[in-house]
Protein backbone atom coordinates (compact mmCIF):
# COMPACT_ATOMS: atom_id res chain seq x y z
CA UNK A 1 0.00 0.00 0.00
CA UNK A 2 1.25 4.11 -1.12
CA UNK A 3 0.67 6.14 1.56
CA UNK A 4 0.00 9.30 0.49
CA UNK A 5 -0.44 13.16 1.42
CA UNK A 6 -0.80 16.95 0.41
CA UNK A 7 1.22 17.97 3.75
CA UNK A 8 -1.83 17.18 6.08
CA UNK A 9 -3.31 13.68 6.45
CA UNK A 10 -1.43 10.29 6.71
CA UNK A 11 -2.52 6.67 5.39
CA UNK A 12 -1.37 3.80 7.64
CA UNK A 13 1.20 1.21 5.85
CA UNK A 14 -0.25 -2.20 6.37
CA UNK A 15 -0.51 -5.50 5.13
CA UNK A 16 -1.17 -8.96 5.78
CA UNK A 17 1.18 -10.34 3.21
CA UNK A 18 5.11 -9.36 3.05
CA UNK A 19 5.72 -5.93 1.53
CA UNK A 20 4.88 -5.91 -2.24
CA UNK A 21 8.56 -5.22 -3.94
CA UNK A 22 6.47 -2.48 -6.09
CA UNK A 23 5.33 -0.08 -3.23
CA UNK A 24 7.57 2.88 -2.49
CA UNK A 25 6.18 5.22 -0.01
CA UNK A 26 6.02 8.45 -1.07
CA UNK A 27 4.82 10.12 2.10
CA UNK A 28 1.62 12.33 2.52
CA UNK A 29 2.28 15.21 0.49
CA UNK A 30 0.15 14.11 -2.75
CA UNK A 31 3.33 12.97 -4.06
CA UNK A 32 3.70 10.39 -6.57
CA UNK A 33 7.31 8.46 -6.99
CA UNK A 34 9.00 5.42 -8.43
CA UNK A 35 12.17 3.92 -7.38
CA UNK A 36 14.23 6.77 -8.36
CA UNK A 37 12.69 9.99 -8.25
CA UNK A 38 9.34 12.05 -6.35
CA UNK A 39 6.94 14.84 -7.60
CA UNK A 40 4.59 17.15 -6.38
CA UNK A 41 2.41 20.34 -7.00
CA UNK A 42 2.90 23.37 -4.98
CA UNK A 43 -0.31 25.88 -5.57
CA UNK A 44 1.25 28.42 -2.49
CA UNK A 45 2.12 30.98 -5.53
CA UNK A 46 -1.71 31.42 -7.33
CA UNK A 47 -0.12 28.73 -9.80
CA UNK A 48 0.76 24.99 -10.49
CA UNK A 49 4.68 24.52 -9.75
CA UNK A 50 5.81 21.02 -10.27
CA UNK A 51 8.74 19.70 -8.16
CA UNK A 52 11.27 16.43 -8.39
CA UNK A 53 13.74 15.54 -6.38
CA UNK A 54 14.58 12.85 -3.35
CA UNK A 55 12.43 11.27 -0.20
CA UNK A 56 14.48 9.76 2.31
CA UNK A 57 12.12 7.91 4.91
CA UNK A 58 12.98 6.32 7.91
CA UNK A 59 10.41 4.49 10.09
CA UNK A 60 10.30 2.47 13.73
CA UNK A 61 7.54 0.61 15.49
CA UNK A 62 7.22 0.01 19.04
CA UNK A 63 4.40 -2.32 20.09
CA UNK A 64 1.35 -0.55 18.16
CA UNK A 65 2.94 2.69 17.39
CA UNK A 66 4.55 3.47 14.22
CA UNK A 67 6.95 6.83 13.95
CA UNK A 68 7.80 7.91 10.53
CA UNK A 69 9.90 10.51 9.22
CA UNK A 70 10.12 11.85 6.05
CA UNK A 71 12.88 14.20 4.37
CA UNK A 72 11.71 16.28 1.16
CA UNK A 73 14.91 17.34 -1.41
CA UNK A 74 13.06 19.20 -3.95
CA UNK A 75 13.41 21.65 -7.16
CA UNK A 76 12.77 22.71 -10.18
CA UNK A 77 14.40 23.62 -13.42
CA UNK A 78 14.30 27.09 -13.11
CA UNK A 79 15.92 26.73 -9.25
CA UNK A 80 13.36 26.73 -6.85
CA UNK A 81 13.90 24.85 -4.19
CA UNK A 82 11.55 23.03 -1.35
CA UNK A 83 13.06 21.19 1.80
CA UNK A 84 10.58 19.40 4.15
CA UNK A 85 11.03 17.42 6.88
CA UNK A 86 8.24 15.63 9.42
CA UNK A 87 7.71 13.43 11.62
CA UNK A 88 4.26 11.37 12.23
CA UNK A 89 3.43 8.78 14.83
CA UNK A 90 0.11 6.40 14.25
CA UNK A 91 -1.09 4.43 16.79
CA UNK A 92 -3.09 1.31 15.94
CA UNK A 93 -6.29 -0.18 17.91
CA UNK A 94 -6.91 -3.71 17.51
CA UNK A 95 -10.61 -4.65 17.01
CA UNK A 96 -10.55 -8.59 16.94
CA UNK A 97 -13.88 -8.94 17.49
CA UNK A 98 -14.87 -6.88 14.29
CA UNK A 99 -11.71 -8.37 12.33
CA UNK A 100 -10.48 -4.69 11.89
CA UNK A 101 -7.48 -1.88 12.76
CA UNK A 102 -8.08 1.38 13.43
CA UNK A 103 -5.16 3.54 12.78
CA UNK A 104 -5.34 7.42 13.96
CA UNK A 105 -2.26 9.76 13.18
CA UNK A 106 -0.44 12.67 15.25
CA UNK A 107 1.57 14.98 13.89
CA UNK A 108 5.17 15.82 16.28
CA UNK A 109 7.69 17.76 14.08
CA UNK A 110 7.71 19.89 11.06
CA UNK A 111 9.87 22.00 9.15
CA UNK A 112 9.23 22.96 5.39
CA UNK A 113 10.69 26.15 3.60
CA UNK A 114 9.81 26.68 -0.43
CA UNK A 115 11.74 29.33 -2.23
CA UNK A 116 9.94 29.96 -6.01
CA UNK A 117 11.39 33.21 -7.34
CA UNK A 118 12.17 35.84 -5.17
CA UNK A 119 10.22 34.68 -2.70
CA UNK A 120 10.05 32.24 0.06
CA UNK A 121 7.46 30.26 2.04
CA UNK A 122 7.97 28.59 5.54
CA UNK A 123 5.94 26.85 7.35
CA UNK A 124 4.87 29.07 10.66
CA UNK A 125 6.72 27.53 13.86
CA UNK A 126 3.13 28.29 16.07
CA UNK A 127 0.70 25.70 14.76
CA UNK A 128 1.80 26.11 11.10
CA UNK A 129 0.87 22.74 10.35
CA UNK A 130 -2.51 21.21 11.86
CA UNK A 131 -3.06 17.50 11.00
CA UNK A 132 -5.83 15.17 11.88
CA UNK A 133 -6.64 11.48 10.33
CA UNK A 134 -7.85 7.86 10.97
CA UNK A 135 -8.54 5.26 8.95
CA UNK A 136 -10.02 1.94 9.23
CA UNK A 137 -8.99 -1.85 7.97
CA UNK A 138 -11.10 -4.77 7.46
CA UNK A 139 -8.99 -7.63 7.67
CA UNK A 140 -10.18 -10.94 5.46
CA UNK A 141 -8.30 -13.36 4.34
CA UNK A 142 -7.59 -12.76 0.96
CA UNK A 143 -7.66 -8.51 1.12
CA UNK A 144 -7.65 -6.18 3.53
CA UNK A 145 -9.70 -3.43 2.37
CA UNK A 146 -9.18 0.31 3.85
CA UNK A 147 -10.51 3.75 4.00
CA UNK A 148 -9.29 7.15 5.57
CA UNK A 149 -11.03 10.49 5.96
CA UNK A 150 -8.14 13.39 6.69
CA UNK A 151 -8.63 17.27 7.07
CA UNK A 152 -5.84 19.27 8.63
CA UNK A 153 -4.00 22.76 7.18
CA UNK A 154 -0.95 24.43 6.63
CA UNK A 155 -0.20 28.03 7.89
CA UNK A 156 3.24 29.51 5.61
CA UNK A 157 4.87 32.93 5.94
CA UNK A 158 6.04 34.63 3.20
CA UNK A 159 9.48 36.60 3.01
CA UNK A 160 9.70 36.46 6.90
CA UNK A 161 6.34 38.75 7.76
CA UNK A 162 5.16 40.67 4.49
CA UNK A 163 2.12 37.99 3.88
CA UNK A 164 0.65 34.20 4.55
CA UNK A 165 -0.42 31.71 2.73
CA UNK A 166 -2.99 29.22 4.47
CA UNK A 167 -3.88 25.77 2.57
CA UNK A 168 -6.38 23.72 4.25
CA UNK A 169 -7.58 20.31 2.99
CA UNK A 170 -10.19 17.83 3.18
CA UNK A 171 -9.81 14.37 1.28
CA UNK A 172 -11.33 10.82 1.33
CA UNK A 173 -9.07 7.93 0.26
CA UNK A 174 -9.75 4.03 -0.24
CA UNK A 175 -7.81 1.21 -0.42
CA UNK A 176 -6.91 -2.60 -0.91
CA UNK A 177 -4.00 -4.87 -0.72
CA UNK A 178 -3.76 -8.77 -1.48
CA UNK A 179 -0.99 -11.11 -2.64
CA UNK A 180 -0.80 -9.81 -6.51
CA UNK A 181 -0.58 -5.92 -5.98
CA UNK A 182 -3.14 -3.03 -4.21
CA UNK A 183 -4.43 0.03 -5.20
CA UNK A 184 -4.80 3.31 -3.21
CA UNK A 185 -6.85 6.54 -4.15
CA UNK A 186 -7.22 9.50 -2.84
CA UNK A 187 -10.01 12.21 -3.44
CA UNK A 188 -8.94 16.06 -2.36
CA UNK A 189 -9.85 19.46 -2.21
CA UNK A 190 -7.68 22.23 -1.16
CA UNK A 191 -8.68 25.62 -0.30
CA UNK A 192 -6.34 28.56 -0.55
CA UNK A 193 -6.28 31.60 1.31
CA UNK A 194 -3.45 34.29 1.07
CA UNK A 195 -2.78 37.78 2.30
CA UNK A 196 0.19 39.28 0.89
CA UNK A 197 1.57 42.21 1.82
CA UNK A 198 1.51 44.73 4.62
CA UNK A 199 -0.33 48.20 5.64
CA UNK A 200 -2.26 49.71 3.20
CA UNK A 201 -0.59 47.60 0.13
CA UNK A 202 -2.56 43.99 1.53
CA UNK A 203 -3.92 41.55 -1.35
CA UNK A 204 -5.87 38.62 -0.90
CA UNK A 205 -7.09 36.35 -3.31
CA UNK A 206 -8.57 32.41 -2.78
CA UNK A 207 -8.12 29.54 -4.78
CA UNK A 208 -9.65 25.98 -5.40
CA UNK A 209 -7.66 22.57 -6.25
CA UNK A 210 -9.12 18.95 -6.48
CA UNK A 211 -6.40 16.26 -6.98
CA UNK A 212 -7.18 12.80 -7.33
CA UNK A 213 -4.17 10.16 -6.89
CA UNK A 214 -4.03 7.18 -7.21
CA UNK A 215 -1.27 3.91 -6.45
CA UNK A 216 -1.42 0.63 -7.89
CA UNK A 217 0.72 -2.55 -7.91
CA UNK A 218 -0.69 -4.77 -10.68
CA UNK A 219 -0.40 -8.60 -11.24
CA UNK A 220 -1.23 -9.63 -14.74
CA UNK A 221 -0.41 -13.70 -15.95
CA UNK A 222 -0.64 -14.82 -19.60
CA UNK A 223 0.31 -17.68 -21.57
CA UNK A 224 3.67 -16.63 -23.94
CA UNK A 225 4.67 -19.48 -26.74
CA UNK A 226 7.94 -20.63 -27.24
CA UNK A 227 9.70 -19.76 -30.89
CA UNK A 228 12.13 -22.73 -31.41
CA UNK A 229 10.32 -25.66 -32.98
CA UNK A 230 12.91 -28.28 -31.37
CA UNK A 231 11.86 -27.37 -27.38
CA UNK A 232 10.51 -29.77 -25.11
CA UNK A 233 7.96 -27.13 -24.34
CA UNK A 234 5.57 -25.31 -26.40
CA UNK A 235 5.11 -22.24 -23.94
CA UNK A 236 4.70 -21.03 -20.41
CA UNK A 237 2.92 -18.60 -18.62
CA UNK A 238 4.48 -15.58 -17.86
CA UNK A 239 3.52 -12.99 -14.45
CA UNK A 240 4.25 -9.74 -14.94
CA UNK A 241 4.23 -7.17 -12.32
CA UNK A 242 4.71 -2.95 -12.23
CA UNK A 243 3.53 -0.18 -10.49
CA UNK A 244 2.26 3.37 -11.40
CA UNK A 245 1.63 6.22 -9.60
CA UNK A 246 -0.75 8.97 -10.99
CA UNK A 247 -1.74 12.33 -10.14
CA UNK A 248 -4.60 14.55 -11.72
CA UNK A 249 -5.48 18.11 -10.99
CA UNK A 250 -7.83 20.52 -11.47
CA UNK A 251 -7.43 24.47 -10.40
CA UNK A 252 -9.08 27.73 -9.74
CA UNK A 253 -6.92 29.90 -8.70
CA UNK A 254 -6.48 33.79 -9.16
CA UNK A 255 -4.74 35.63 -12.38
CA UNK A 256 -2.79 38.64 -11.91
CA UNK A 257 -1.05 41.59 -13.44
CA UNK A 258 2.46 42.76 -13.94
CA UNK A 259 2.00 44.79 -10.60
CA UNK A 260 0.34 41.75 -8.43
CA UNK A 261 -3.77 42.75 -9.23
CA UNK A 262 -5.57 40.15 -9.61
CA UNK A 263 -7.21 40.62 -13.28
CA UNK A 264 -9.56 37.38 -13.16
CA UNK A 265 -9.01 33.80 -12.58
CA UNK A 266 -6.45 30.91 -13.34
CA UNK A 267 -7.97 28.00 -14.49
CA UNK A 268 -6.92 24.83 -15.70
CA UNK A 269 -5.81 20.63 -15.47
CA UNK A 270 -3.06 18.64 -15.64
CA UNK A 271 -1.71 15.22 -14.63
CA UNK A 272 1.65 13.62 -13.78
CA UNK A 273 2.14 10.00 -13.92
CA UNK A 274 5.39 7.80 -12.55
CA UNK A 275 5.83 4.02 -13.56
CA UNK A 276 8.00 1.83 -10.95
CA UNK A 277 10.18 -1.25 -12.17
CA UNK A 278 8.58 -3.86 -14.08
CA UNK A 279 9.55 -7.61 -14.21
CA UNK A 280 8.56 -10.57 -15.97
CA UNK A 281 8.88 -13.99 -14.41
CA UNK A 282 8.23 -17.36 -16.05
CA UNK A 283 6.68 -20.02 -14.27
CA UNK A 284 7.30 -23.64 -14.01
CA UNK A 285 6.13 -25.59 -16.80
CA UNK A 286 3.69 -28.52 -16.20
CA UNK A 287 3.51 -31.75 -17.64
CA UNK A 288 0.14 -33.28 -17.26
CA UNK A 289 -1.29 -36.07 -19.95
CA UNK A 290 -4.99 -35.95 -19.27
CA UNK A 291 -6.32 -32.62 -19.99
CA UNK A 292 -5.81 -31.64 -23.32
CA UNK A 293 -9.33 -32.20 -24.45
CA UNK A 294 -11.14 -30.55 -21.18
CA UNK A 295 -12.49 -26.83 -21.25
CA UNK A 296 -10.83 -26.03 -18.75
CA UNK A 297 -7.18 -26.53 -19.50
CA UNK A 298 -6.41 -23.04 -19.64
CA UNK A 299 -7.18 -22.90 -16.64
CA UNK A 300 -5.26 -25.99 -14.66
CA UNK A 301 -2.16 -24.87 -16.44
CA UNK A 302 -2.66 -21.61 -15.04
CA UNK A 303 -2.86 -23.20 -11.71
CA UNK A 304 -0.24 -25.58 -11.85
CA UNK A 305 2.25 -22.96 -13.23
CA UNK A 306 1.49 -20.91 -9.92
CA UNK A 307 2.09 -23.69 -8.12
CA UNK A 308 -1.68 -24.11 -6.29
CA UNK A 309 -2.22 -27.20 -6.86
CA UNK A 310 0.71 -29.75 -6.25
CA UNK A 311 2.39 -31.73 -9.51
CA UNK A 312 2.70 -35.07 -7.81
CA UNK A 313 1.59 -37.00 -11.14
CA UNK A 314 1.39 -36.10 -14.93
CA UNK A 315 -2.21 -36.87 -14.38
CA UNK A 316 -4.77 -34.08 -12.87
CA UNK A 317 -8.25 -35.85 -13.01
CA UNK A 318 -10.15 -33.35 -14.19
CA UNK A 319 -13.14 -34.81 -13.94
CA UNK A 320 -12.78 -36.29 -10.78
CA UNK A 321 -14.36 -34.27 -7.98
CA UNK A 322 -12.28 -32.11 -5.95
CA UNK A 323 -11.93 -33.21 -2.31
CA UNK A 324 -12.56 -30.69 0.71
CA UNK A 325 -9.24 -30.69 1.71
CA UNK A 326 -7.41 -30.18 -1.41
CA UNK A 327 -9.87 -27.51 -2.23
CA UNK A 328 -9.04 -25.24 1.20
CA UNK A 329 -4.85 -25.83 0.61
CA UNK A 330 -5.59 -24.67 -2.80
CA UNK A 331 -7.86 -22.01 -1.83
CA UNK A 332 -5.11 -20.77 0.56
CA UNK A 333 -1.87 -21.15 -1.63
CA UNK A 334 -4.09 -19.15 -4.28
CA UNK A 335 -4.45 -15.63 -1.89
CA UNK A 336 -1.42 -16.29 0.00
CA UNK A 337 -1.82 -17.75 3.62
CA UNK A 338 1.73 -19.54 4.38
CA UNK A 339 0.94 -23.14 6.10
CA UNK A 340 0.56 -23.00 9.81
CA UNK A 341 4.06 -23.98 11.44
CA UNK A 342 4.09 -24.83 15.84
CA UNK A 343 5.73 -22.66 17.98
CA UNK A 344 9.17 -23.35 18.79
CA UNK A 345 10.05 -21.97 21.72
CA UNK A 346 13.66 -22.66 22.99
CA UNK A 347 12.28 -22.05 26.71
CA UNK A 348 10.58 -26.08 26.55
CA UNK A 349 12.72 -28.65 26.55
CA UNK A 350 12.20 -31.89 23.92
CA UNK A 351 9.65 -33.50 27.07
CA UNK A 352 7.90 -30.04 28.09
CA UNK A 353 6.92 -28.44 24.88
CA UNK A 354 3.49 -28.14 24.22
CA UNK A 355 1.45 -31.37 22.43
CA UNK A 356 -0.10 -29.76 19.06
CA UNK A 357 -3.88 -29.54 18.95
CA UNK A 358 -5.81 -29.76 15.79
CA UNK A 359 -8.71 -28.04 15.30
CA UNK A 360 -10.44 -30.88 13.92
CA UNK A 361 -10.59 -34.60 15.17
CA UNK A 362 -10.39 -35.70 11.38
CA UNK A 363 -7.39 -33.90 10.37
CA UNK A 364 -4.38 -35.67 12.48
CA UNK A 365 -1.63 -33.05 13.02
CA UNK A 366 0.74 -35.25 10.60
CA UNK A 367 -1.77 -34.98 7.94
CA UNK A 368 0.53 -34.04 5.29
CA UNK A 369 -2.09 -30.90 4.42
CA UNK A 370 -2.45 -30.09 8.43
CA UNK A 371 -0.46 -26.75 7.78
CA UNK A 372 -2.56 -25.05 5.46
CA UNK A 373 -6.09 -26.52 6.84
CA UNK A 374 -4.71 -25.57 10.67
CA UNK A 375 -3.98 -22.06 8.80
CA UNK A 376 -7.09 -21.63 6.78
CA UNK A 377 -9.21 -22.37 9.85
CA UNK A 378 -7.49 -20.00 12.30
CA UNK A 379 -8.17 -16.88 10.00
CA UNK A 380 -11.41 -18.30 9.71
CA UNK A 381 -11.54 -19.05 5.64
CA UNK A 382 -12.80 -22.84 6.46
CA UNK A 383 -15.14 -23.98 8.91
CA UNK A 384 -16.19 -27.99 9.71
CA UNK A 385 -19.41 -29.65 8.96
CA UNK A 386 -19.66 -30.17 12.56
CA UNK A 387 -18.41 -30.06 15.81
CA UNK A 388 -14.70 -30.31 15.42
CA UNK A 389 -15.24 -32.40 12.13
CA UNK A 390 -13.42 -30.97 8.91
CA UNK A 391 -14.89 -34.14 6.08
CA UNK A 392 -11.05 -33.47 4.57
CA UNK A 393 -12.13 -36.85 2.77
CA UNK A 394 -15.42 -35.71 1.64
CA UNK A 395 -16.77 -34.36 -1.51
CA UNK A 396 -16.80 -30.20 -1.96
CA UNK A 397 -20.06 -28.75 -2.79
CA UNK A 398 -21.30 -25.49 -4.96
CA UNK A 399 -22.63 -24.23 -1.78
CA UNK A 400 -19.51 -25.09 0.40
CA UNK A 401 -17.01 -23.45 -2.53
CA UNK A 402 -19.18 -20.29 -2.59
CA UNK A 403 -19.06 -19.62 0.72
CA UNK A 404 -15.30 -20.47 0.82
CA UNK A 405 -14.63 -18.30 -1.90
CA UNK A 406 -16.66 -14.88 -0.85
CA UNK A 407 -15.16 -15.36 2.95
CA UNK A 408 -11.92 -14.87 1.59
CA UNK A 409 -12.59 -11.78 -0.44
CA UNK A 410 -14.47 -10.33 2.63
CA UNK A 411 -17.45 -9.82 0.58
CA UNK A 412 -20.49 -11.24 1.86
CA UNK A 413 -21.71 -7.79 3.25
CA UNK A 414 -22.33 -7.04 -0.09
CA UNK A 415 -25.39 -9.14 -0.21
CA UNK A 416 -29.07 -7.72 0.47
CA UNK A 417 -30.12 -7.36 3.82
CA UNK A 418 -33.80 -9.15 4.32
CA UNK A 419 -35.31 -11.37 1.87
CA UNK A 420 -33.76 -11.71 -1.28
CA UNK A 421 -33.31 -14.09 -4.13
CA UNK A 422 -29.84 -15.31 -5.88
CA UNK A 423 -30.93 -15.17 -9.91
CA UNK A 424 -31.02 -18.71 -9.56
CA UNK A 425 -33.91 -20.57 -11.18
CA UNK A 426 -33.12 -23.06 -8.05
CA UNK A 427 -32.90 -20.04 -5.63
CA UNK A 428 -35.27 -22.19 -3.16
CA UNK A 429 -33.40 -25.28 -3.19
CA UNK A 430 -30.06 -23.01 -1.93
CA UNK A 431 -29.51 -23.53 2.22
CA UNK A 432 -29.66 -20.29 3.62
CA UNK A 433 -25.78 -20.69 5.35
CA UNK A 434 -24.68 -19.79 1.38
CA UNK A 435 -27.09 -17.51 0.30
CA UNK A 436 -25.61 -14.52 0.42
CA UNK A 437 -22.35 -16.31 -0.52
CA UNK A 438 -24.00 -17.62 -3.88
CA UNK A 439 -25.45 -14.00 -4.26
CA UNK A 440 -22.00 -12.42 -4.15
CA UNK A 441 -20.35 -14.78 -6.01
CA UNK A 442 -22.87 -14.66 -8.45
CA UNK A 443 -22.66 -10.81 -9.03
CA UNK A 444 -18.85 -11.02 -9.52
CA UNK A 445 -18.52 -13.42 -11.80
CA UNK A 446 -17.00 -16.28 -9.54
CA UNK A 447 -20.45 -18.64 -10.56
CA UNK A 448 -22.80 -19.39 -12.98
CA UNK A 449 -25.57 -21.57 -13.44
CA UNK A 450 -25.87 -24.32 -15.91
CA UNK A 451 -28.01 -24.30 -19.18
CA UNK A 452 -30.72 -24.20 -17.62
CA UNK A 453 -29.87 -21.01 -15.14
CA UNK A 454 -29.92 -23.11 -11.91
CA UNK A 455 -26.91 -22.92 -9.53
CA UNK A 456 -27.40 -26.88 -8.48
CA UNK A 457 -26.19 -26.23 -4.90
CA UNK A 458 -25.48 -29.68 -3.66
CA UNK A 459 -23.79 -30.50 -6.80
CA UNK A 460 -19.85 -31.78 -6.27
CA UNK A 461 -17.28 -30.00 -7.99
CA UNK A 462 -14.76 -31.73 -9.93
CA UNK A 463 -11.55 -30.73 -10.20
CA UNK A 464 -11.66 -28.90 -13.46
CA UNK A 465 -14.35 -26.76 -12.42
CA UNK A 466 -12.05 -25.99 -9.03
CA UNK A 467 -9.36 -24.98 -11.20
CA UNK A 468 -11.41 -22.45 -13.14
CA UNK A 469 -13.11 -21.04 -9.88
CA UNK A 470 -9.81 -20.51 -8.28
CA UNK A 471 -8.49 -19.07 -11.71
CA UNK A 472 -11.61 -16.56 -11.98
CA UNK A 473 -11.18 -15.60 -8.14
CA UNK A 474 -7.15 -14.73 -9.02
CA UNK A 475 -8.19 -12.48 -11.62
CA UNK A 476 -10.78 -10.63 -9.71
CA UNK A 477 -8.14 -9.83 -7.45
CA UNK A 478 -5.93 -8.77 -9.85
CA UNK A 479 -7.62 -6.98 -12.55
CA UNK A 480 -11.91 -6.48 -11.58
CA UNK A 481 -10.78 -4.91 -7.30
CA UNK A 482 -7.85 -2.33 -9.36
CA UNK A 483 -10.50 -1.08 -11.59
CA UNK A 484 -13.37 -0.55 -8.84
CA UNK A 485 -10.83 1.16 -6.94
CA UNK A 486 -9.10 3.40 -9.39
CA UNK A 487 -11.04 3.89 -12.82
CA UNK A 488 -14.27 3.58 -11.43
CA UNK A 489 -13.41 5.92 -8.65
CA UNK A 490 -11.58 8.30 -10.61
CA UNK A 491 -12.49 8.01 -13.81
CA UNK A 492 -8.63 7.41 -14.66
CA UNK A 493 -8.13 6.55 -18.38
């Protein structure tokens, strides 16, 4: 996840998987950066002035508190200069019972001076900068989805005491993160208010800007062919990954004359955009015999190449149906959950450490898939068919594979509250546990019905159909949750 800000709010930096390799924080100045370089707007002057230059940050954490600083190196071409340096501290509140964070934000140090011309802006020492922000996390096990509403202001004086410059800012930002990228957006409005001048020779003039940012991290996989004819493969699929920052910005602010008057207004868009590295990696190449003739092939090479389901034999069974168990460790290899490991605790000797539980009498804690099923249940993905009984053996349903599939993108909420019916022709035939499950799933695109428009509830699934469940839920997550969050949003093109 960016974080992201316009001098006055802050977005918390978490995840539930390891840091993506693509995010670069860029602080929360409305900046947008790569690897290499950072930009922003400065609107102080009446006009748009575009800086680049460096971002050191350095960051600590201390139980639930995070302290960040950030250090701003910036110019232009034509020799301005801007140097910035602050210091935030967010602490987070656990809400376990709600599966959520909620992260509020301080502001403890500032500094910031901005020369453009002749003149020069800096930040007033006596509440110059005013910051307030929290934002909230819903944790699932696939995503965790975020939002943020931040206000705060910024107080500069100009050429020591001959004017200010006041900037005060409201904005609304969303968010997601999962194993194959996140997205961030923001939604602001600044309001400008400067008095320049002393005596009798005081101007003021106000200004408007709305800037929309937005930071993604993309996933995209697709099948590449080979060239040689003499290969002993055809092709592979190849992920790609990359990251880009952009910025878009709309302005009112005030036109003036030769001697300072303003004459009438300033009006007028832009947009900056920054791409981060991009890398191409080729997957492993599977050999399996018995699927060249099934629909879904596509997709079980898909799967294979990522590694979700195991290659233990050059035959899949596609037509086989998929057991429960293999169906939850691929479930969970697919978003990301790492296999539950014991404690080892160096405190217990060999006699004294703890005897490993399972959660379920069926599942022995050898069970060669007791990791991930131990893991999927503690985050609450999977649940047993009853008390303390998993069915690992047993046959997955529709119903059961819905349900799986919408608790992991955190998406049942989404359903109807009150009566409601599916689209199903067999809508009356589905138990009400994975209603709104089938509903969801149904609106996304994760499940159809047959021919015939019925969802067949206590159908199995084989093993084909799995694959392309799985392979539809993967690119939900990595193209379908990017665009709801930035084009949609913004109306980015």
């Amino acid at each position: 996840m960016k974080k992201l800000a316009f001098a006055f709010f802050f977005v918390f930096l978490f995840s539930m998987f390891p840091a993506n390799i693509f995010a670069y924080n860029s602080g929360f100045e409305a900046g947008i950066s790569n690897e290499q370089e950072y930009k922003e707007v400065v609107f102080i002057t009446g006009e748009p002035v575009v800086f680049s230059g460096f971002l050191k940050v350095t960051s600590s954490k201390r139980g639930d508190t995070t302290t960040t600083t950030y250090r701003y190196t910036l110019s232009t071409p034509s020799g301005d200069k801007l140097t910035r340096t602050l210091t935030f501290v967010t602490e987070e509140k656990q809400k376990p019972e709600y599966n959520q964070i909620i992260a509020e934000t301080t502001l403890k140090n500032y500094t910031e001076s901005i020369k453009i011309g002749g003149d020069t802006y800096t930040l007033d020492r006596n509440n110059g900068y005013i910051y307030q922000g929290s934002e909230v996390k819903s944790i699932n096990p696939a995503v965790t989805y975020y939002a943020g509403n931040y206000s705060g202001s910024k107080v500069y004086r100009m050429n020591g005491n001959k004017g200010t410059v006041k900037v005060s800012i409201e904005d609304k930002t969303v968010g997601f993160s999962h194993k194959y990228g996140s997205a961030e957006t923001h939604q602001m409005y600044y309001q400008i208010e400067a008095t320049i001048g002393t005596g009798n020779n005081v101007k003021k003039w106000v200004g408007e800007v709305q800037v929309n940012v937005s930071f993604t991290d993309k996933s995209s996989i697709e099948y590449v062919e080979n060239d040689p004819q003499y290969i002993s493969f055809r092709g592979g699929y190849l992920l790609r990954r990359n990251s880009e920052d952009v910025m878009t910005y709309a302005y009112n602010l005030p036109k003036f004359d030769e001697n300072g008057n303003e004459i009438g207004r300033n009006t007028g868009s832009n947009s900056l955009r920054m791409d981060g590295i991009y890398t191409e990696n080729r997957l492993v190449v599977p050999e399996v015999r018995d699927i060249s003739g099934t629909w879904g092939k596509d997709d079980i090479n898909k799967l294979l190449s990522l590694e979700i389901f195991p290659k233990d034999s050059l035959y899949f069974g596609p037509k086989l149906y998929i057991l429960r168990s293999d169906f939850a460790v691929a479930v969970a290899k697919a978003i990301g959950i790492a296999p539950y490991e014991p404690p080892k605790n160096a405190l217990y000797s060999a006699r004294k450490m703890p005897v490993e539980v399972s959660p379920f009498k069926d599942v022995p804690t050898n069970d060669p898939n007791y990791g991930y099923i131990k893991a999927a249940s503690d985050i609450g993905l999977i649940s047993g068919i009853g008390p303390s009984q998993f069915g690992p053996s047993l046959r997955l349903t529709r119903a059961q594979a819905a349900v799986i599939f919408i608790r992991a993108l955190g998406l049942e909420n989404l359903a109807p509250q009150g009566y409601f019916k599916t689209g199903f022709l067999d809508d009356s035939s589905i138990p009400l546990w994975a209603k709104r499950s089938v509903y969801v799933a149904r609106e996304i695109g994760l499940v159809g019905g047959d021919t015939f428009g019925r969802f067949n509830p206590e159908s199995y699934v084989t093993r084909e159909e799995a694959a392309s469940m799985i392979s539809r839920m993967i690119d939900f997550m990595m193209k379908d949750l990017t665009f709801d969050y930035v084009e949609r949003v913004l109306n980015f093109k």
